[in-house]
C-alpha atoms as a PDB file:
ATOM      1  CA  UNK A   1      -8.854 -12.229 -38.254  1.00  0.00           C
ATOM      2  CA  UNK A   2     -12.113 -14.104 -38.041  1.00  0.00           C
ATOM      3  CA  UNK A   3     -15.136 -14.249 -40.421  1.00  0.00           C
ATOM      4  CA  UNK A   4     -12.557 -13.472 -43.640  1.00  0.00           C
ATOM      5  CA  UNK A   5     -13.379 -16.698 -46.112  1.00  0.00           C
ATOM      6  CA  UNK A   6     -10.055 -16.919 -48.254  1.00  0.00           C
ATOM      7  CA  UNK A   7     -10.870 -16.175 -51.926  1.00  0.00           C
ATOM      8  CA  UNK A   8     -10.899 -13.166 -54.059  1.00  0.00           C
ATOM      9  CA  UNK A   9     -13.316 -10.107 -53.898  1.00  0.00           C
ATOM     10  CA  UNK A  10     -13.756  -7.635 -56.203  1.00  0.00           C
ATOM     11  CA  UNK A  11     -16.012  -4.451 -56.331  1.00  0.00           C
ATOM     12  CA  UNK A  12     -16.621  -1.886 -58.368  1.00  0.00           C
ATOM     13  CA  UNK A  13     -16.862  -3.515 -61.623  1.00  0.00           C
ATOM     14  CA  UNK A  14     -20.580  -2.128 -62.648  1.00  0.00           C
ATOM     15  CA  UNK A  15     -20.128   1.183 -61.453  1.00  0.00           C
ATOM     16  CA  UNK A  16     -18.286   3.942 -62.678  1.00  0.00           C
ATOM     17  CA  UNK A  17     -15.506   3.539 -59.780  1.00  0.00           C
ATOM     18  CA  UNK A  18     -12.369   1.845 -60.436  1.00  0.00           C
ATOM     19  CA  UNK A  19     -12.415  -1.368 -59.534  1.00  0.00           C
ATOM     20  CA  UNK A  20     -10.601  -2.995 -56.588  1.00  0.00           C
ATOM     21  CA  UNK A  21      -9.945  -6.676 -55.801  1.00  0.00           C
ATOM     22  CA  UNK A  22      -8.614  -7.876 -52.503  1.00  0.00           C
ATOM     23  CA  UNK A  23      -7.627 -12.098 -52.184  1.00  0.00           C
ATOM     24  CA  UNK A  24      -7.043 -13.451 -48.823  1.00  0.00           C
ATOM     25  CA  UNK A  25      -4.851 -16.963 -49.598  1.00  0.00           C
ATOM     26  CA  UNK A  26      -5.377 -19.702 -47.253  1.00  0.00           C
ATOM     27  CA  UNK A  27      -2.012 -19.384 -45.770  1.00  0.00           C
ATOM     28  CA  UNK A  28      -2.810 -15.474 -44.942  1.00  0.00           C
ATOM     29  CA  UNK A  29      -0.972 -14.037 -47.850  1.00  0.00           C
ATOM     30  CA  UNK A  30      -3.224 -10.368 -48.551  1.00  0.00           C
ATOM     31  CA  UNK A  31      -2.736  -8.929 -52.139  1.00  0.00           C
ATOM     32  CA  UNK A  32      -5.055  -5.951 -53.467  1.00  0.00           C
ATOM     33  CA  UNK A  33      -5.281  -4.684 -57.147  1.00  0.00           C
ATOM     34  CA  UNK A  34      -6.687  -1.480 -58.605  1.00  0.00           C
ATOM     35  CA  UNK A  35      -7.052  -0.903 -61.465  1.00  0.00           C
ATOM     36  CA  UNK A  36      -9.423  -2.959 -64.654  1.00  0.00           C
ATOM     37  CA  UNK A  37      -6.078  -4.796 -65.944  1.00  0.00           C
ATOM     38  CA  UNK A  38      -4.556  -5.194 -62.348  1.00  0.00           C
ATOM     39  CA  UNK A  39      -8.061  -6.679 -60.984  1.00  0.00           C
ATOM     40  CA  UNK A  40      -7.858  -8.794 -64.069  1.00  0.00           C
ATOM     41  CA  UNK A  41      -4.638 -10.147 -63.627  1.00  0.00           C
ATOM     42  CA  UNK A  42      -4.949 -10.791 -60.048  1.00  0.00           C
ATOM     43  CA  UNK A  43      -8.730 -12.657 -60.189  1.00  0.00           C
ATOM     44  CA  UNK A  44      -6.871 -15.094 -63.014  1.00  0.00           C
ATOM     45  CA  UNK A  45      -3.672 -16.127 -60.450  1.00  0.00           C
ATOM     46  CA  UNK A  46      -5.916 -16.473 -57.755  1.00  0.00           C
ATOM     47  CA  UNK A  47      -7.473 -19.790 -56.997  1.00  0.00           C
ATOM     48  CA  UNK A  48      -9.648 -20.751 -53.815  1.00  0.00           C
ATOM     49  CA  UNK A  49      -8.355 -23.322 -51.819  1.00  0.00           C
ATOM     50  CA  UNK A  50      -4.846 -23.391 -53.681  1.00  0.00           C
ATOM     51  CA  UNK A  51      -1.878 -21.650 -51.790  1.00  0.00           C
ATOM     52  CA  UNK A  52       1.059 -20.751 -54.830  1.00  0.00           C
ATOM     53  CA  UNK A  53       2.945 -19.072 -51.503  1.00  0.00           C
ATOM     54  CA  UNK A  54       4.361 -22.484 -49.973  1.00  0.00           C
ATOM     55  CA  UNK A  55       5.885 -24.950 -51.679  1.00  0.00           C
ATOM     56  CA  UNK A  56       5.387 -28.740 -50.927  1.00  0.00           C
ATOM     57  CA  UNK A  57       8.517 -30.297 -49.742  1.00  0.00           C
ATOM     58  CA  UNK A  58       9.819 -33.182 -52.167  1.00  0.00           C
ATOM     59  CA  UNK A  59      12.637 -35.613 -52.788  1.00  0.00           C
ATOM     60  CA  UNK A  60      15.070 -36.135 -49.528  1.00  0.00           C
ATOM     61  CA  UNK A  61      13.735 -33.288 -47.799  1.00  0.00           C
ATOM     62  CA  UNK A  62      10.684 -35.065 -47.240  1.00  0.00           C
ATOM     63  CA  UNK A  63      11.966 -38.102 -46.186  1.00  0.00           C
END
């Protein structure tokens, strides 16, 4: 995909629609929520810039 910024987007939160958010993670990881409490929970876990899908390598594995 090009011209998708990784972050979260969310619509339909002023409208009388039920909300949707979509996050794009840096390392391509897609999630979507519907739903006030699911859009909720999903804008709080997500972070720009910060992938929680891969796990740094430490101790002799890195060596």
């Amino acid at each position: 995909m090009t011209g998708i910024q990784p972050g979260p987007t969310v619509r339909g939160l002023d409208r009388n629609e039920i909300p949707v958010a979509d996050w794009l993670c840096a390392c391509g990881h897609h999630e979507r929520a519907r739903g006030r409490s699911a859009v909720t929970e999903l804008t709080t876990r997500a972070r720009v810039q910060q992938c929680p899908h891969t796990t740094p390598i430490t101790g002799r594995a890195a060596a």
